[in-house]
Protein backbone atom coordinates (compact mmCIF):
# COMPACT_ATOMS: atom_id res chain seq x y z
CA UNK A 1 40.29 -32.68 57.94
CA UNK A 2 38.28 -29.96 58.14
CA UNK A 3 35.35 -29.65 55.49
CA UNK A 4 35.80 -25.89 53.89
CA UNK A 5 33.07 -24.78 51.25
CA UNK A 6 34.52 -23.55 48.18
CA UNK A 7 32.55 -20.49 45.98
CA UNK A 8 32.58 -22.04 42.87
CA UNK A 9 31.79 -19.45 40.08
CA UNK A 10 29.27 -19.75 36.94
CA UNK A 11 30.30 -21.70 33.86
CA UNK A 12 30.10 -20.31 30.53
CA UNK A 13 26.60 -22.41 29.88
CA UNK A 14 24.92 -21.25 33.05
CA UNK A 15 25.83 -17.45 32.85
CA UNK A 16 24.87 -18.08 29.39
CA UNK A 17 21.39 -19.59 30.77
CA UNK A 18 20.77 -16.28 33.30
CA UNK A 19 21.81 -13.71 30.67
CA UNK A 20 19.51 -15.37 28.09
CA UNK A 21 16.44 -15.88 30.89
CA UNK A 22 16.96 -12.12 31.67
CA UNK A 23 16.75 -11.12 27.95
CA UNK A 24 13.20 -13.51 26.70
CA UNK A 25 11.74 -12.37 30.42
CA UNK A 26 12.60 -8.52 29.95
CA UNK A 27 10.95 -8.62 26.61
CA UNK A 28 7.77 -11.12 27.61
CA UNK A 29 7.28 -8.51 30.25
CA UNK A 30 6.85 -5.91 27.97
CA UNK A 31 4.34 -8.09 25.34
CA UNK A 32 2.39 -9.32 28.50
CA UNK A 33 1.76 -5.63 30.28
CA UNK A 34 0.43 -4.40 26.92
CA UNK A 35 -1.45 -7.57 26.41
CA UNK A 36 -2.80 -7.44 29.69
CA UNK A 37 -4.35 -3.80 30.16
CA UNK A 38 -6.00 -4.60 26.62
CA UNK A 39 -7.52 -8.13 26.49
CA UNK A 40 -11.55 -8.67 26.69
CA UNK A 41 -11.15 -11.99 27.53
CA UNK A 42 -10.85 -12.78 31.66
CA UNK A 43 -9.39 -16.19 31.73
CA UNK A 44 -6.46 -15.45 29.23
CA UNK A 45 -6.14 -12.34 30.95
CA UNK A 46 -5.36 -14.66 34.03
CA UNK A 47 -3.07 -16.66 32.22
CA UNK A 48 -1.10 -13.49 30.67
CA UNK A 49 -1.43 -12.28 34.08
CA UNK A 50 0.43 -15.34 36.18
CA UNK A 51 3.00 -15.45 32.86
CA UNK A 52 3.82 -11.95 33.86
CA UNK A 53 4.35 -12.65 37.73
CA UNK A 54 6.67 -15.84 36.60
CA UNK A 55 8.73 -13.67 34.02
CA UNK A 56 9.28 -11.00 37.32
CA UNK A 57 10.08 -13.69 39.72
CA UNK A 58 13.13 -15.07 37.42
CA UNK A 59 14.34 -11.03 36.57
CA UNK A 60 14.68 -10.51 40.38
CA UNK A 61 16.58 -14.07 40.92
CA UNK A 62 18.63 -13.88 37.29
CA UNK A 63 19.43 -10.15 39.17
CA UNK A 64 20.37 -11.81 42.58
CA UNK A 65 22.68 -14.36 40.84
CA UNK A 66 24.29 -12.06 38.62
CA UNK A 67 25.07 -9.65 41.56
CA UNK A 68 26.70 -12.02 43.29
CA UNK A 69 29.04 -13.06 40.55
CA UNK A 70 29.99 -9.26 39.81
CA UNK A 71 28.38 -9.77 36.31
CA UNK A 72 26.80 -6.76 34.56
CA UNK A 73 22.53 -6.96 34.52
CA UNK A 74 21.82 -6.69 30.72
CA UNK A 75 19.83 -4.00 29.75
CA UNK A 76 17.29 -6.05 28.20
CA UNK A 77 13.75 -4.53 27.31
CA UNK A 78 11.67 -2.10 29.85
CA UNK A 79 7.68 -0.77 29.39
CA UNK A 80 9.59 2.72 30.24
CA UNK A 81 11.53 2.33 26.54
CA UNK A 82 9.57 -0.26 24.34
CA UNK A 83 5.50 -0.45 25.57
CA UNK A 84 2.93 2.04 24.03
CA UNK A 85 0.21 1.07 26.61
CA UNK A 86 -1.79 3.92 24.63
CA UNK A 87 -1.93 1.81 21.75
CA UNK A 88 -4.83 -0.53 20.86
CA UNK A 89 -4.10 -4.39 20.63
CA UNK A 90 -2.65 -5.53 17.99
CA UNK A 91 -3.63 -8.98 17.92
CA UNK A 92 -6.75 -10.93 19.37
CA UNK A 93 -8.03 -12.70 22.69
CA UNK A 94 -7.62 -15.84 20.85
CA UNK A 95 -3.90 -15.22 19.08
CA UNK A 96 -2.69 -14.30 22.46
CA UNK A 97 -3.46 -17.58 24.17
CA UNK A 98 -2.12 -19.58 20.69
CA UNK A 99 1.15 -17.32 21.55
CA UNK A 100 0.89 -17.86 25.02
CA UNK A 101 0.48 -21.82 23.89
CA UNK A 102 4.54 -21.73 21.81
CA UNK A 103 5.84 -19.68 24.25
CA UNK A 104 5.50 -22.02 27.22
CA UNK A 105 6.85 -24.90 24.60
CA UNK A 106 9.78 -22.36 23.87
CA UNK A 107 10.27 -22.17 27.67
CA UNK A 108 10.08 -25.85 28.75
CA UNK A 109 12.56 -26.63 25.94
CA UNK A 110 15.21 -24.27 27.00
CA UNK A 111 14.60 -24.58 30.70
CA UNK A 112 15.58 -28.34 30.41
CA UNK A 113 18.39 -27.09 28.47
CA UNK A 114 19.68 -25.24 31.01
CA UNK A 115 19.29 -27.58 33.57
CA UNK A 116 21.16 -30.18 31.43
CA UNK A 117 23.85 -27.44 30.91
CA UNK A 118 23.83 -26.37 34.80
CA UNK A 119 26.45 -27.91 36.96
CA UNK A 120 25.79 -25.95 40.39
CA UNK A 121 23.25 -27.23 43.00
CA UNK A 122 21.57 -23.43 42.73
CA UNK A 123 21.41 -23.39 39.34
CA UNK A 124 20.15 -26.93 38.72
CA UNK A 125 17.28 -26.43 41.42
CA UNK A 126 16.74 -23.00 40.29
CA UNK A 127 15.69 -23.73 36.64
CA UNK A 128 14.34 -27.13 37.68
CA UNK A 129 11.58 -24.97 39.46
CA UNK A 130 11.61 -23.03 36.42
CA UNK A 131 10.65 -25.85 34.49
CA UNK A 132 7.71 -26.47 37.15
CA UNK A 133 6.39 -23.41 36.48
CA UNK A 134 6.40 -23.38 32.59
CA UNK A 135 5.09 -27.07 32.67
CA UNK A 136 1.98 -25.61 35.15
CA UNK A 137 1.50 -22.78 32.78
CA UNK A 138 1.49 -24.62 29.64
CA UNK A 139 -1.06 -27.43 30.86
CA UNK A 140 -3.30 -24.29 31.88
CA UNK A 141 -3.35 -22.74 28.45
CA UNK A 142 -3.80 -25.68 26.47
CA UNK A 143 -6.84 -26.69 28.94
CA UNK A 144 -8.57 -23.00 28.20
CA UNK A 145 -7.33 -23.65 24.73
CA UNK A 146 -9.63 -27.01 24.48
CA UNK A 147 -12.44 -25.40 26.15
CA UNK A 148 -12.26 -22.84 24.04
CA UNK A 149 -12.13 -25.11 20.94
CA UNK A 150 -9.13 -23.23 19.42
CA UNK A 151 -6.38 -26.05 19.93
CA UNK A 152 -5.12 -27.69 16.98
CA UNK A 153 -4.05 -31.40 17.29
CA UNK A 154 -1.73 -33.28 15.90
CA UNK A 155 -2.87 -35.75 13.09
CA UNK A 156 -4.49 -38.76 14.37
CA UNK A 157 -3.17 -42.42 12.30
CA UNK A 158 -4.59 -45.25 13.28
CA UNK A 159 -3.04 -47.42 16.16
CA UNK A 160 -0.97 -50.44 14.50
CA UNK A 161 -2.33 -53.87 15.02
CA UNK A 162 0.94 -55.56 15.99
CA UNK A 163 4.39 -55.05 15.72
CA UNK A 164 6.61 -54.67 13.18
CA UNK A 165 10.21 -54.06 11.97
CA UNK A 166 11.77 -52.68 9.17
CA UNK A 167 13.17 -55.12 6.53
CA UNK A 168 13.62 -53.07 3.62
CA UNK A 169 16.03 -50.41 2.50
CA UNK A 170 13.37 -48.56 0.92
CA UNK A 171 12.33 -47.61 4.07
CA UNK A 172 15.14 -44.77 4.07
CA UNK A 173 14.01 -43.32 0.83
CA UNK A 174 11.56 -40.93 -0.89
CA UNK A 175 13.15 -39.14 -3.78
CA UNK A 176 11.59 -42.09 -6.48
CA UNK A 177 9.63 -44.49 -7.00
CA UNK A 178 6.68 -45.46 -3.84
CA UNK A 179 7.10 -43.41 -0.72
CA UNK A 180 6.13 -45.32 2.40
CA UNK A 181 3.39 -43.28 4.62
CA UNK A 182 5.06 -41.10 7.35
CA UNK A 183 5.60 -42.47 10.57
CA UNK A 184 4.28 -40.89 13.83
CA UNK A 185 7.50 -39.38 14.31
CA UNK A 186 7.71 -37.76 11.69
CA UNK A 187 4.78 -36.28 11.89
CA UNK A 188 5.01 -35.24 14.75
CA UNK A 189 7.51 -33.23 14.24
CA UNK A 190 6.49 -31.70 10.74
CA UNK A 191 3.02 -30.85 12.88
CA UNK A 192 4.94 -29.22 15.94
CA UNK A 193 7.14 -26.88 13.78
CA UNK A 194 4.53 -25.62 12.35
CA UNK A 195 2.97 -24.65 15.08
CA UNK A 196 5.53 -22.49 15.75
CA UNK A 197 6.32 -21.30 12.30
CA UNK A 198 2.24 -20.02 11.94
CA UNK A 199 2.89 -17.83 14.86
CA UNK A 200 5.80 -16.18 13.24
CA UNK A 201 3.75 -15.40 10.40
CA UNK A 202 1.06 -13.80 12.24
CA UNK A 203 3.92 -11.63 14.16
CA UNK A 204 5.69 -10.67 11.64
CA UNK A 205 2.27 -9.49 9.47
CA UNK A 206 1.48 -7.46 12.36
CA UNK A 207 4.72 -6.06 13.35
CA UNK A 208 5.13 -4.40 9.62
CA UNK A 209 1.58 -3.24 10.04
CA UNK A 210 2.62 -0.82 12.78
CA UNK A 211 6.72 -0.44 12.81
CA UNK A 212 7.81 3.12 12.21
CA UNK A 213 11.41 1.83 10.47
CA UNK A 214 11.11 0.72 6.41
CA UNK A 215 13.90 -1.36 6.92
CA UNK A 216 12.58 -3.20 9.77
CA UNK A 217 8.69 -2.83 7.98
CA UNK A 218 11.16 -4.31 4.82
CA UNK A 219 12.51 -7.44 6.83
CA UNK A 220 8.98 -8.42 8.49
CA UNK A 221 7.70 -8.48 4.98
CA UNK A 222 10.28 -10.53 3.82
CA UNK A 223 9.99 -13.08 6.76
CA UNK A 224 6.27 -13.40 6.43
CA UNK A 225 6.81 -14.48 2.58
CA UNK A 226 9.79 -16.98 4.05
CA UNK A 227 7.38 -18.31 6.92
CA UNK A 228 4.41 -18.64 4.99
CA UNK A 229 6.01 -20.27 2.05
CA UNK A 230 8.24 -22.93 5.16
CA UNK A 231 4.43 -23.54 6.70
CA UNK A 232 2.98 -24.50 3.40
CA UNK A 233 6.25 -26.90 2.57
CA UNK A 234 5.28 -28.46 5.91
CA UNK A 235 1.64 -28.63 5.23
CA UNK A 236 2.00 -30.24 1.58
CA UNK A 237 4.34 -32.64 3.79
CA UNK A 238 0.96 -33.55 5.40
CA UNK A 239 -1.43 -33.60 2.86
CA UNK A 240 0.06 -35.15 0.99
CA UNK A 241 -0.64 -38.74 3.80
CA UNK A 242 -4.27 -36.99 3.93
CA UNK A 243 -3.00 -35.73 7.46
CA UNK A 244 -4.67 -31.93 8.61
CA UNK A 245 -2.13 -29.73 9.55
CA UNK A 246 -2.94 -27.34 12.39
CA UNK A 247 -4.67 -23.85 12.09
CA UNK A 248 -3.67 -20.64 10.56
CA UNK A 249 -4.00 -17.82 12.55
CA UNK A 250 -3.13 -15.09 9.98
CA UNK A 251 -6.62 -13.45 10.34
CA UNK A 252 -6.39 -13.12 14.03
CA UNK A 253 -4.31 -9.46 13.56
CA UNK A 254 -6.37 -6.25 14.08
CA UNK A 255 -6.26 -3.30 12.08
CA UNK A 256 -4.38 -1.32 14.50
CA UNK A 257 -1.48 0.72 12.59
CA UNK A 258 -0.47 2.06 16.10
CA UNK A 259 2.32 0.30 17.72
CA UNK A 260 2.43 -1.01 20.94
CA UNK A 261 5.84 -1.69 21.00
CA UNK A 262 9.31 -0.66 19.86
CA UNK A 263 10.81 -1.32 16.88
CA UNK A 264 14.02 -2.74 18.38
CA UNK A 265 11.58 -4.88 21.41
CA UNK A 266 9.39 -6.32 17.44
CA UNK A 267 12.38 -7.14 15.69
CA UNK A 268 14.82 -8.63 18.39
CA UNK A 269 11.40 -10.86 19.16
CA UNK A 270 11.19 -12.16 15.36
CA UNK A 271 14.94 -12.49 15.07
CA UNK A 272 15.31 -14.90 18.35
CA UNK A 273 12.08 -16.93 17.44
CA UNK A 274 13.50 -17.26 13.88
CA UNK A 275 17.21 -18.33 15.72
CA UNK A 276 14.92 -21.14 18.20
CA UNK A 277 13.34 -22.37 14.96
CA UNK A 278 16.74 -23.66 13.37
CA UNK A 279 16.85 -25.71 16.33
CA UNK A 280 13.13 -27.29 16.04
CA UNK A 281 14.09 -27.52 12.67
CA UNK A 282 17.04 -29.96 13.46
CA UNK A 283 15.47 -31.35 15.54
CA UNK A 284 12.21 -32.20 13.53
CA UNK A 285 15.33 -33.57 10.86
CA UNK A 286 17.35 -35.50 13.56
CA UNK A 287 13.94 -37.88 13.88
CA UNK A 288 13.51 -38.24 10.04
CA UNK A 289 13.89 -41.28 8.11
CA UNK A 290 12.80 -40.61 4.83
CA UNK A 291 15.89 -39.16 2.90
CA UNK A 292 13.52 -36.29 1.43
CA UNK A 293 12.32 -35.36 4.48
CA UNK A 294 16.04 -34.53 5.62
CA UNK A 295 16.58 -32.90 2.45
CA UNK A 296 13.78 -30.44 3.29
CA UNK A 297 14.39 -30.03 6.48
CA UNK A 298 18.00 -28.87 5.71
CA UNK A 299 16.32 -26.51 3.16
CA UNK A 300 14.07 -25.11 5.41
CA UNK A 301 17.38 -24.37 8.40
CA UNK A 302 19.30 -22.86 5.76
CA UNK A 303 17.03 -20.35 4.93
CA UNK A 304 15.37 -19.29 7.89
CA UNK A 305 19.24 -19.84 9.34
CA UNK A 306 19.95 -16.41 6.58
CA UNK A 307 17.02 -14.69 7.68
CA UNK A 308 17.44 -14.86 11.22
CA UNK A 309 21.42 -13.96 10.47
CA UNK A 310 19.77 -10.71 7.98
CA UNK A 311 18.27 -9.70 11.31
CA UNK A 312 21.31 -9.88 13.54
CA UNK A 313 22.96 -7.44 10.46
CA UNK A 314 19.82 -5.09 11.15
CA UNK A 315 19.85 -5.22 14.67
CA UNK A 316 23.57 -4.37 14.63
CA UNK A 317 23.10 -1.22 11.89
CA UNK A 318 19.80 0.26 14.54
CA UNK A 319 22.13 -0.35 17.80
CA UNK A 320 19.76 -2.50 19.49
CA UNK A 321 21.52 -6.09 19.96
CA UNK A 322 22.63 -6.54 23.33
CA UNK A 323 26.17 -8.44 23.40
CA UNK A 324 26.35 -11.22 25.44
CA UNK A 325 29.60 -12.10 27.62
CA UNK A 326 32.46 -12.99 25.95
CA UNK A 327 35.39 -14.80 26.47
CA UNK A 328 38.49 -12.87 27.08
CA UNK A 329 40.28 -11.99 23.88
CA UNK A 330 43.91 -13.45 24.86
CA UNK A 331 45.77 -11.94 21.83
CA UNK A 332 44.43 -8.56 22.28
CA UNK A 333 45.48 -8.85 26.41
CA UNK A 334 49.00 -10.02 25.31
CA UNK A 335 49.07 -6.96 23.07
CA UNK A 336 48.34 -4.60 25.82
């Protein structure tokens, strides 16, 4: 018989993969231009610079695929609408490459995603080379980062001298009585959250600094007192084993009040980094083995889980959040 290629169209999870790529890449666009024409520093202007060229290549090949499957391009961010690139730099040379540092861990984690999620050969290859790229960027910013002496390791334990296994139930446990020491795991975890959580801090502090809208100045306020207070549960996590826990970079804001960005660009950024960091979260509790560490973990998703939601509710009142596709609404088509 005759071999006849079939046009298979997108699945739900890899439209949802493009439409999300095109969204985070419109909007890193917009943070890396600004970033870009205003940075002192040469080498992280390089690495903005090729982090900028990536984030076009995947907008004109999210655009190709999109096309083809007669899918609407999202609107998305644009320097046109949301860059003031007559505003003076909100944060510093050395907060940009930290950024630059949890955004190319944001974007190996959901480029693996998506090729777990793909199904077609274009797909799968395409964000396998997307995974290339973030993987190349990432081991270029934490290699300026160390030469620059701004990267923060984990906590280093010392190595075990043989093996071991658990015979106790009292492993499990932490609410009474003798806690045993955290295991690398753990933190591991508890160290690589907050890595992430510091840099919503130092966001949303500068973000109310220059917003024109109370209500969004209101919610960046309240998610700096949320963040600060989650990075601090973390850290007493740490210190309390007499582990460090990484830098705070809460001092690395200018005192720009003039915004280089639009309100709905600032506060769709906070909102999606708070969404990714329920995720982390789980999965920072899904390796946990001490029963209070779970316990705080599942403190710590349910409130930055209402915060994030608080955002959605504000982003919906201003206009500004983009609807995804949706599955057909059979009841309402049987209506009509």
């Amino acid at each position: 018989m005759e071999n006849k290629k079939h046009n298979v169209g997108l699945t739900s999870a890899e439209l949802a993969n493009l439409w999300s790529q095109y969204m985070n890449d419109s909007l890193a666009i917009c943070f890396f231009t600004h970033s870009i024409e205003k940075v002192e520093d040469e080498a992280i202007r390089n690495i903005l610079t090729s982090a900028r060229s990536i984030a076009e290549s995947h907008i004109s090949k999210v655009k190709e695929f999109l096309t083809q499957e007669k899918v609407p391009i999202p609107k998305g961010f644009s320097i046109e609408d949301d860059v003031n690139n007559n505003a003076p730099l909100l944060f510093t040379d050395t907060f940009l490459l930290v950024y630059m540092h949890v955004m190319t861990l944001h974007g190996m984690t959901g480029y693996a995603g998506a090729v777990g999620s793909s199904v077609r050969s274009d797909q799968i290859a395409y964000f396998v080379q997307c995974n290339k790229e973030a993987m190349e960027l990432y081991e270029r910013v934490v290699q300026l980062m160390l030469n620059k002496g701004i990267y923060s390791r984990a906590p280093h334990i010392n190595p075990p001298s043989q093996l071991d296994f658990v015979n106790d139930q009292s492993y499990l446990t932490g609410w009474f009585g003798k806690k045993r020491p955290l295991n690398a795991m753990e933190i591991s975890g508890i160290s690589y959250n907050m890595q992430k959580t510091v840099v919503k801090v130092v966001l949303e502090i500068g973000f109310a600094q220059v917003c024109k809208s109370d209500e969004v100045k209101k919610y960046f306020e309240k998610g700096k007192n949320i963040c600060k207070k989650q990075f601090d549960t973390l850290s007493a996590m740490l210190s309390t084993e007499d582990l460090t826990s990484p830098t705070s970079w809460v001092s690395e804001i200018t005192n720009s009040t003039i915004s280089p960005f639009s309100d709905k660009l600032m506060l769709n950024h906070v909102v999606s980094l708070c969404s990714a960091a329920v995720g982390f979260y789980g999965a920072g509790l899904a390796i946990s083995q001490r029963r209070d560490l779970a316990v705080a973990y599942t403190k710590l998703i349910t409130e930055i889980g209402l915060y994030a939601e608080d955002g959605a509710k504000l982003l919906i009142s201003k206009g500004w959040l983009e609807q995804p596709p949706l599955a057909a609404d059979r009841k309402d088509l049987a209506k009509k």
